[in-house]
Protein backbone atom coordinates (compact mmCIF):
# COMPACT_ATOMS: atom_id res chain seq x y z
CA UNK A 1 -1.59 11.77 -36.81
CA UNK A 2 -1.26 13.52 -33.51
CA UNK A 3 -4.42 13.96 -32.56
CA UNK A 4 -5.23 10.83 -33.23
CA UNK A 5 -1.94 9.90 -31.09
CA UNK A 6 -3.48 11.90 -28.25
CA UNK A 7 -6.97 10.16 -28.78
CA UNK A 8 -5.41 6.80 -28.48
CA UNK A 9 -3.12 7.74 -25.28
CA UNK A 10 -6.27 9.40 -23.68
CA UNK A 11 -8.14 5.90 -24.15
CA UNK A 12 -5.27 4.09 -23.08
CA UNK A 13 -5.16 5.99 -19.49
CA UNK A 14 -9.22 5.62 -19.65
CA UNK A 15 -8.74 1.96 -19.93
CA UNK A 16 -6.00 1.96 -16.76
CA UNK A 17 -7.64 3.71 -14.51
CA UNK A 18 -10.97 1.80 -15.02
CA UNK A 19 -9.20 -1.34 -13.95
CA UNK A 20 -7.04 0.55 -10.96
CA UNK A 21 -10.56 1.35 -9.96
CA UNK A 22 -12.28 -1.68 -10.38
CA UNK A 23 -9.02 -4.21 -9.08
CA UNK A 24 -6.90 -1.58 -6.60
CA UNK A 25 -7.52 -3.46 -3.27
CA UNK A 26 -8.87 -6.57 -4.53
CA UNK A 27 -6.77 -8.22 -6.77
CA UNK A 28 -2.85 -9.22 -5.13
CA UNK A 29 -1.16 -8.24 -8.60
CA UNK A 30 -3.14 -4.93 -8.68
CA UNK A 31 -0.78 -3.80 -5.66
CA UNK A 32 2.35 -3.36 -8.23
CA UNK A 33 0.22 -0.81 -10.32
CA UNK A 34 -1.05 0.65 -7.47
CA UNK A 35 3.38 1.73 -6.49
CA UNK A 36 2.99 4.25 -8.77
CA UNK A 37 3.54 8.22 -7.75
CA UNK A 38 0.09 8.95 -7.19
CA UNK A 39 0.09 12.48 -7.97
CA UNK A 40 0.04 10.80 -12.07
CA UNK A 41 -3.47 10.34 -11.49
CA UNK A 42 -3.40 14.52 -11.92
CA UNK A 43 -0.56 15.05 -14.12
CA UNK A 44 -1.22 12.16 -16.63
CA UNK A 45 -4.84 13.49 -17.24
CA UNK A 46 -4.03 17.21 -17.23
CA UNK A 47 -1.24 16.81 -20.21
CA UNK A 48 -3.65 14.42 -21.98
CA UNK A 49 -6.34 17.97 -21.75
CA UNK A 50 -3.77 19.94 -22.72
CA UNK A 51 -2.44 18.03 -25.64
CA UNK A 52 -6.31 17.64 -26.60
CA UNK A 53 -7.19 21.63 -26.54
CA UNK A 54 -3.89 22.14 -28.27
CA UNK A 55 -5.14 19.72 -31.38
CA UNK A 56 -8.59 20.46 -31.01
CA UNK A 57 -9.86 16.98 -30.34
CA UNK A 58 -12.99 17.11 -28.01
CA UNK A 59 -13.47 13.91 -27.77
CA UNK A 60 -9.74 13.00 -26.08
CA UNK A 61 -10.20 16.37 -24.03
CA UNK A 62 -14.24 14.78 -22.77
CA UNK A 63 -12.11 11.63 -21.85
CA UNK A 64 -8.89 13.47 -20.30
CA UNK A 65 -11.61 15.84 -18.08
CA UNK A 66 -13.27 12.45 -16.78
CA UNK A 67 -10.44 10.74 -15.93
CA UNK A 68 -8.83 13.77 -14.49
CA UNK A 69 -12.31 14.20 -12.17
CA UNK A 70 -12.35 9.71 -11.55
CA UNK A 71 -8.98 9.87 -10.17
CA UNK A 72 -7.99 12.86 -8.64
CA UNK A 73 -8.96 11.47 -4.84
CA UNK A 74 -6.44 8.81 -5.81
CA UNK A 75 -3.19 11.47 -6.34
CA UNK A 76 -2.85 12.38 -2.54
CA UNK A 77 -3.19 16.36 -3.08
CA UNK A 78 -5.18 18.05 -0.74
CA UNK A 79 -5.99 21.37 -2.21
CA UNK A 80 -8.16 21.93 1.61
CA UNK A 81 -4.79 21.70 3.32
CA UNK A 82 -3.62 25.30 1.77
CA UNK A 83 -6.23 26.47 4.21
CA UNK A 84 -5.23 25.46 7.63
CA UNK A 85 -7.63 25.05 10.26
CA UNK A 86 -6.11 24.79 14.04
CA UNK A 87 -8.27 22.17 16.08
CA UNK A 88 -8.28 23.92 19.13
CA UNK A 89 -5.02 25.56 21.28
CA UNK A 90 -2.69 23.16 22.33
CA UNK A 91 -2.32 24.25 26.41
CA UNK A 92 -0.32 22.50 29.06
CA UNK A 93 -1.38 19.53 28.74
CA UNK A 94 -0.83 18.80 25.08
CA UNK A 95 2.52 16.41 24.62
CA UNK A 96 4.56 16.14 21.40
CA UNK A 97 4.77 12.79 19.50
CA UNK A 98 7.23 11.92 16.63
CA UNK A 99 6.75 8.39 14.64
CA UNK A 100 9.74 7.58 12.74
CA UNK A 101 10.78 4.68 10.08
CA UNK A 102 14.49 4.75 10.96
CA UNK A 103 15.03 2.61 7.77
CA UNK A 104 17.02 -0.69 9.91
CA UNK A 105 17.89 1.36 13.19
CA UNK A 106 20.95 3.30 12.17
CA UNK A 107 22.57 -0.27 10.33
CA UNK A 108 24.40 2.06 7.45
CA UNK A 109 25.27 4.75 9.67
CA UNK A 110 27.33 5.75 12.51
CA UNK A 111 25.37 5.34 15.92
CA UNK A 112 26.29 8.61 17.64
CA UNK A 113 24.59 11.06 15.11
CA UNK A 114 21.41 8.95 15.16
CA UNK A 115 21.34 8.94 18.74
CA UNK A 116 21.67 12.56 18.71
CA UNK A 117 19.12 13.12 16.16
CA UNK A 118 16.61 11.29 18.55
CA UNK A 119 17.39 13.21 21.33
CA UNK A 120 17.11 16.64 19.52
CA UNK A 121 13.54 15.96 18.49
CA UNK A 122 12.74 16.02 22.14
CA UNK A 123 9.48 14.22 22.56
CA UNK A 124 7.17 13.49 25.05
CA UNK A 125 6.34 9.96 23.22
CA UNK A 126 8.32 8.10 20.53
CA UNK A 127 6.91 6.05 17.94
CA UNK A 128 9.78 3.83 16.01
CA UNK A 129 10.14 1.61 13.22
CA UNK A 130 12.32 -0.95 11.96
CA UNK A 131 13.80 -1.80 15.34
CA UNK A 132 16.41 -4.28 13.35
CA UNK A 133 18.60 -4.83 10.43
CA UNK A 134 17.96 -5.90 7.11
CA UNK A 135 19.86 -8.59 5.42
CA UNK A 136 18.77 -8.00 2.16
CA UNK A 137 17.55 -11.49 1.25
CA UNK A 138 14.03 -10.15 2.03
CA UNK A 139 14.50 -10.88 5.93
CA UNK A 140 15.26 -8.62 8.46
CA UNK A 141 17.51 -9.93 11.94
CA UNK A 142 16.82 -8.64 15.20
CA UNK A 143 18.69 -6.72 17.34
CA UNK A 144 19.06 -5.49 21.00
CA UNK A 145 20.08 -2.33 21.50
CA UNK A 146 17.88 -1.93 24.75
CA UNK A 147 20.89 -0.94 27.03
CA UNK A 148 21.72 1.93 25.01
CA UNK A 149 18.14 3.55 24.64
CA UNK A 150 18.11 3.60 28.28
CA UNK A 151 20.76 5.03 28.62
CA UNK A 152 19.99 8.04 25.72
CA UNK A 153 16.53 8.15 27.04
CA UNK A 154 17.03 8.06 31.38
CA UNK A 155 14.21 10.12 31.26
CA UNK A 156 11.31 7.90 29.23
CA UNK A 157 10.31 4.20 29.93
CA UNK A 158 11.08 1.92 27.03
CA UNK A 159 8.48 -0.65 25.44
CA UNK A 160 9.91 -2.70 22.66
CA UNK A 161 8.46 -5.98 20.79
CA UNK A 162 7.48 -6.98 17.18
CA UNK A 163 10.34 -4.96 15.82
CA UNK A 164 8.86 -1.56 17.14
CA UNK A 165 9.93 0.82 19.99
CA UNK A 166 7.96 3.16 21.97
CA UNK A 167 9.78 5.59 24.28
CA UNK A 168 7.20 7.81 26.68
CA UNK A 169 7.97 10.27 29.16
CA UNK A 170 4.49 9.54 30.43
CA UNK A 171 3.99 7.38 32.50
CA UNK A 172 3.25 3.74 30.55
CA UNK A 173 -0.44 2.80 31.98
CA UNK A 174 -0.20 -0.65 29.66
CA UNK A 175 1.33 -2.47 26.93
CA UNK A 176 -1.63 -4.18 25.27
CA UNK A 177 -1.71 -7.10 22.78
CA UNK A 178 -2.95 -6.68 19.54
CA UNK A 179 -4.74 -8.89 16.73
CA UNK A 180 -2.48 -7.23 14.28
CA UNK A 181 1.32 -8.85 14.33
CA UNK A 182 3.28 -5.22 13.55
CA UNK A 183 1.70 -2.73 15.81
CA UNK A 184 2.50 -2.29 19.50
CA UNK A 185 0.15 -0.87 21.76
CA UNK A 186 1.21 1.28 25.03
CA UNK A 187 -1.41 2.85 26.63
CA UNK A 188 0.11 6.37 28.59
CA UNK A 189 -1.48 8.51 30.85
CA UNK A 190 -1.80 12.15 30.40
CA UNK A 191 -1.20 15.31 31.84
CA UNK A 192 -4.37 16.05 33.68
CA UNK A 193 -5.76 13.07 35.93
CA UNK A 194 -5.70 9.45 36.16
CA UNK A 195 -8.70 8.83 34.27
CA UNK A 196 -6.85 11.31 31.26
CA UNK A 197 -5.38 8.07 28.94
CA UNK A 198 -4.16 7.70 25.42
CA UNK A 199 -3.74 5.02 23.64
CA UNK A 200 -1.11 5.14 20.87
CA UNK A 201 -0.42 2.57 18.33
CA UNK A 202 2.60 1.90 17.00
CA UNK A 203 2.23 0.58 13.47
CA UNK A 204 4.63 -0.80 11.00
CA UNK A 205 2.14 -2.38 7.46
CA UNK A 206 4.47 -5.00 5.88
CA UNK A 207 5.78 -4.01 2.37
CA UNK A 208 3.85 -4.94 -0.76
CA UNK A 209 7.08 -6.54 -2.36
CA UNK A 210 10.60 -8.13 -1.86
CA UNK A 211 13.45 -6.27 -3.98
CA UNK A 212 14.64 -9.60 -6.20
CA UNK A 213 14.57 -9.80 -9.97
CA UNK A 214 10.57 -9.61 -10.63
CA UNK A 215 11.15 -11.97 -14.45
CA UNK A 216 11.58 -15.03 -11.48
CA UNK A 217 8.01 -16.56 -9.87
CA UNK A 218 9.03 -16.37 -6.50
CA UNK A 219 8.90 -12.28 -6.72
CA UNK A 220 5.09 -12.44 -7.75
CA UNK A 221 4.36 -15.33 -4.94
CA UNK A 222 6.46 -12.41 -2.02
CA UNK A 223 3.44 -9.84 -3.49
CA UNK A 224 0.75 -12.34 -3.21
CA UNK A 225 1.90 -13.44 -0.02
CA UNK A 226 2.43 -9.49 1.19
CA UNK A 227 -1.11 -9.02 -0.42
CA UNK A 228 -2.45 -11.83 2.19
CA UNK A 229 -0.08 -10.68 5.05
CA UNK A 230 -1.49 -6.64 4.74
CA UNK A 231 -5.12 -7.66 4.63
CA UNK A 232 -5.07 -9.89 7.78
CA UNK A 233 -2.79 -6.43 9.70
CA UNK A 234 -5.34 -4.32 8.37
CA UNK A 235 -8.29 -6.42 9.85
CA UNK A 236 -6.61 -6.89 13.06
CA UNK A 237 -5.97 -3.42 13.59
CA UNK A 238 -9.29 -2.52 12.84
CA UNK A 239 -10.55 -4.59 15.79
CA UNK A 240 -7.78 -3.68 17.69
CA UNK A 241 -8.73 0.36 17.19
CA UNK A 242 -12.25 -0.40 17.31
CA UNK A 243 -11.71 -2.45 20.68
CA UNK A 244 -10.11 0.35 22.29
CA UNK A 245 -12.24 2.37 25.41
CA UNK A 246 -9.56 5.29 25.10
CA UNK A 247 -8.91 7.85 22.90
CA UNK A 248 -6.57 6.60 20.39
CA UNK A 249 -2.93 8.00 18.16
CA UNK A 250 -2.16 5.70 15.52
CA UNK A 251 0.83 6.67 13.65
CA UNK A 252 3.57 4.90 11.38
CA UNK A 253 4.68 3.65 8.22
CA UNK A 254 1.93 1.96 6.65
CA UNK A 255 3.26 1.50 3.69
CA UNK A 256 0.23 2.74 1.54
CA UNK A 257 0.07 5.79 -0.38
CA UNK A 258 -3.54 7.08 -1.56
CA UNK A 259 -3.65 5.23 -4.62
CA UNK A 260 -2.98 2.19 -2.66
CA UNK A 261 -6.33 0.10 -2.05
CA UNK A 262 -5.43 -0.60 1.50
CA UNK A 263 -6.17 3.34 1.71
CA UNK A 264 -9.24 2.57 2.43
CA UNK A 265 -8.73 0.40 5.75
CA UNK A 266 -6.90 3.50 6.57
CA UNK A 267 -9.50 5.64 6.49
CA UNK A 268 -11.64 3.38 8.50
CA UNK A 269 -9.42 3.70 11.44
CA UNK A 270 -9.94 7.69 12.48
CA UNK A 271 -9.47 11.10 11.50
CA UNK A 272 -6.39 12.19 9.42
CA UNK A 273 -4.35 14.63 10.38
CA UNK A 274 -2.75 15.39 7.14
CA UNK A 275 -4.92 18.80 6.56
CA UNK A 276 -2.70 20.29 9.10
CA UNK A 277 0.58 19.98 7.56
CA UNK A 278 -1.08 22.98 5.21
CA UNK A 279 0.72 20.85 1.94
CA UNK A 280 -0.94 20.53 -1.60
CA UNK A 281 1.06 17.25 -1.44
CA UNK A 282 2.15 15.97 1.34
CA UNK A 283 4.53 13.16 0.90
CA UNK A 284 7.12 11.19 3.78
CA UNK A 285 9.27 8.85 1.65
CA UNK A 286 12.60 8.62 0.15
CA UNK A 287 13.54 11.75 1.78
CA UNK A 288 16.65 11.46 0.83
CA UNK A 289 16.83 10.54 -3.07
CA UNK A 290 14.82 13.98 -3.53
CA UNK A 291 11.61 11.90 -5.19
CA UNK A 292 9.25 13.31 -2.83
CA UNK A 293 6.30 11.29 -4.60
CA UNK A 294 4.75 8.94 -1.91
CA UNK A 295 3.31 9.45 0.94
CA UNK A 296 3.67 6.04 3.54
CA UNK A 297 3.55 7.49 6.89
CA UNK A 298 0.23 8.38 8.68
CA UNK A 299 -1.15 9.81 11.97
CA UNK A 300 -4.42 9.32 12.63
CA UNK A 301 -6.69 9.98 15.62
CA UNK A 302 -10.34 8.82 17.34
CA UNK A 303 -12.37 10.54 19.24
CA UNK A 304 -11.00 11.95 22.19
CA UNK A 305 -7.87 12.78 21.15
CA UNK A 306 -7.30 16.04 19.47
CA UNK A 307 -4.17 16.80 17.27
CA UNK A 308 -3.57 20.61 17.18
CA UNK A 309 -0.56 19.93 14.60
CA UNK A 310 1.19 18.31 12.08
CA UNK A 311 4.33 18.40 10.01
CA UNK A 312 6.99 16.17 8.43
CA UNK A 313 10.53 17.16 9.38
CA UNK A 314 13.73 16.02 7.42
CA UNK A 315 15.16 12.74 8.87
CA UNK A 316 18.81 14.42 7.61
CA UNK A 317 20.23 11.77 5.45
CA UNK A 318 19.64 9.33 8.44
CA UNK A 319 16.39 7.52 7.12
CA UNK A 320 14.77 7.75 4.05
CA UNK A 321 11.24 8.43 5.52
CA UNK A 322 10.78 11.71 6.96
CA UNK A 323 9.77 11.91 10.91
CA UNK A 324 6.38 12.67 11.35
CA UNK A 325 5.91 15.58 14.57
CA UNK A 326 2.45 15.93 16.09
CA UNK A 327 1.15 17.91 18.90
CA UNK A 328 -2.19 16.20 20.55
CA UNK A 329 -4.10 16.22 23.63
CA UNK A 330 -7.12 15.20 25.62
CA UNK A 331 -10.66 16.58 24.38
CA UNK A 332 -12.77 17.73 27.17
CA UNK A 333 -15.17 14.56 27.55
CA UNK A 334 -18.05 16.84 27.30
CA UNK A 335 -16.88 18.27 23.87
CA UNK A 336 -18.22 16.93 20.59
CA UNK A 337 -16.24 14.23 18.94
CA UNK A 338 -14.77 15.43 15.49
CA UNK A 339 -16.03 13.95 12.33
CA UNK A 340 -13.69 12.61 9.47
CA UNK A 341 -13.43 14.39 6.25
CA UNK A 342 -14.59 13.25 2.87
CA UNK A 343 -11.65 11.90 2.21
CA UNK A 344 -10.58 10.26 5.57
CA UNK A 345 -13.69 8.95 6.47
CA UNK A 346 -5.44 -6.49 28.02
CA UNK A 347 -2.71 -8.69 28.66
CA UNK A 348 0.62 -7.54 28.35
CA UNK A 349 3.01 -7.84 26.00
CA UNK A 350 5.59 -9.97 25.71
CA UNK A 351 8.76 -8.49 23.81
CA UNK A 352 9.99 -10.39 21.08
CA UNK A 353 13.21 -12.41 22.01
CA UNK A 354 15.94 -10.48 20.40
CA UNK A 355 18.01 -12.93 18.72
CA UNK A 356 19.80 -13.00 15.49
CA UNK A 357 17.03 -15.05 14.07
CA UNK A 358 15.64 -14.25 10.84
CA UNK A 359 12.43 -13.02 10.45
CA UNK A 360 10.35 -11.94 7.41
CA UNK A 361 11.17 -8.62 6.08
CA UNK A 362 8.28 -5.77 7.92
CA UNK A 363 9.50 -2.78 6.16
């Protein structure tokens, strides 16, 4: 009875991951499967071997091994990242660059502490999220806070539009507009010359769902809607990344974890940097409920632009993504770009007018 048990379960998960395989990224319903902790894609398969050896069915533990093997590149481990390769020393002219999801810009908490959190990460260049507050009807309402960031940050220019903020202590070369609708683009120059630029994008994927009672139609047309509203950010950021004549950062919450299907427009856009966080699982959200499962945030890099390192540090209770801390500078132009891995593979902006009108939720 139990092996047959673990025969039947290790079909079952078969079965699922065929059609996470076959629909993940092109089917708009497949995106609610695809929320699951990825690191299942190991642990599901691994039990199912183990529950085979221990009843001595071969044919559950042949099925368990394959699955284990089809979907491991789905979980989001990195077994290569326990062996930390430095791209190069830093020097004097590498600058330090957070990205942070500050989960509705400090709407639930006191302003003071997040302020001070900010200002403690001291970095050269800021990426932020969720420049607004959420009203919890699946909208989000704008908000200006503009005199106060100046007046935290004397010391940085300020870019803001589309919901995102940008603070640089280097000097801003350009803001430039993008195809995609939640990235901001502010070009900066670096240490080193005039010719020495960096582009950095800004980028904030729209959530695959809205949080209302999913037995009523209108959740599953939100996810088809999302479904359409990702693949057209995707695309545009593509062009907008391919478009670009500098070197390129492009960092934030994209709301895609590995077993997500959008992964894959991820790894189209540069090299990731993840290898150099040194974790088996690296992982940036709900950093507070301690279910460190998914991993949303990303930096990534083109040619040109070398990260020396990488880490997620604890947002302290203040967002539930964790703040993502790189260190990058300049190759020399003469140097050899840098390959992806296996698994990676100009008119200015206009701010957006910070009202209190509602605007679709961009978390």
């Amino acid at each position: 009875m139990i092996e047959e048990l673990v025969r039947w379960a290790a079909v079952a998960w078969a079965v699922f991951l065929g059609a996470h395989l076959v629909l993940n990224g092109r089917w708009w319903a497949w995106l609610l499967p695809s929320l699951m902790p990825p690191p299942l894609f190991v642990l599901v398969p691994c039990a199912l071997a183990g529950a085979a050896w221990a009843t001595g069915d071969l044919v559950a533990a042949v099925v368990a091994g394959a699955t284990l093997i089809l979907g491991a590149r789905q979980s989001g481990l990195h077994p290569g990242a326990l062996v930390r390769r430095p791209r190069g020393t830093p020097g004097e002219t590498a600058v330090r660059v957070v990205s942070w999801n500050t989960q509705h810009w400090c709407q639930t908490k006191e302003a003071d502490p997040f302020y001070a959190f900010l200002r403690e990460l001291d970095a050269d260049v800021y990426l932020l999220q969720e420049y607004h507050n959420d009203v919890f009807d699946g909208t989000y309402r704008l908000i200006d806070d503009e005199a106060r960031l100046r007046a935290e940050f004397p010391g940085h220019e300020v870019v803001i539009a589309r919901g995102l903020v940008t603070l640089s202590r280097l000097p801003v070369v350009a803001t430039v507009e993008t195809a995609a609708r939640r990235v901001l683009r502010v070009d900066l120059r670096l240490p080193g010359g005039p010719d020495r630029v960096l582009s950095t994008f800004n980028v904030h994927i729209p959530v695959q769902l809205r949080l209302i009672n999913p037995l009523r139609a209108e959740f599953y047309r939100a996810v088809r809607q999302r479904a359409g509203d990702r693949k057209r950010e995707y695309a545009g950021l593509r062009r907008d990344v391919s478009d670009c004549p500098n070197p390129a950062l492009i960092a934030g919450d994209f709301n895609t974890t590995p077993a997500v299907g959008d992964v894959r427009h991820i790894a189209a856009l540069g090299v990731d940097a993840v290898p150099l966080t040194g974790r088996f699982h690296p992982v940036s959200w709900q950093a507070r409920a301690g279910m460190r499962w998914w991993r949303l945030d990303w930096v990534l890099s083109t040619a040109g632009a070398r990260v020396h390192s990488y880490r997620f540090r604890d947002p302290r209770g203040l967002s539930d993504h964790c703040v993502q801390e790189v260190s990058v500078s300049l190759a020399d132009p003469d140097a050899p770009a840098p390959s992806p891995t296996r698994h990676d593979r100009e008119a200015p902006h206009d701010a957006l007018p910070l009202s209190g009108k509602h605007r679709p939720e961009g978390q």
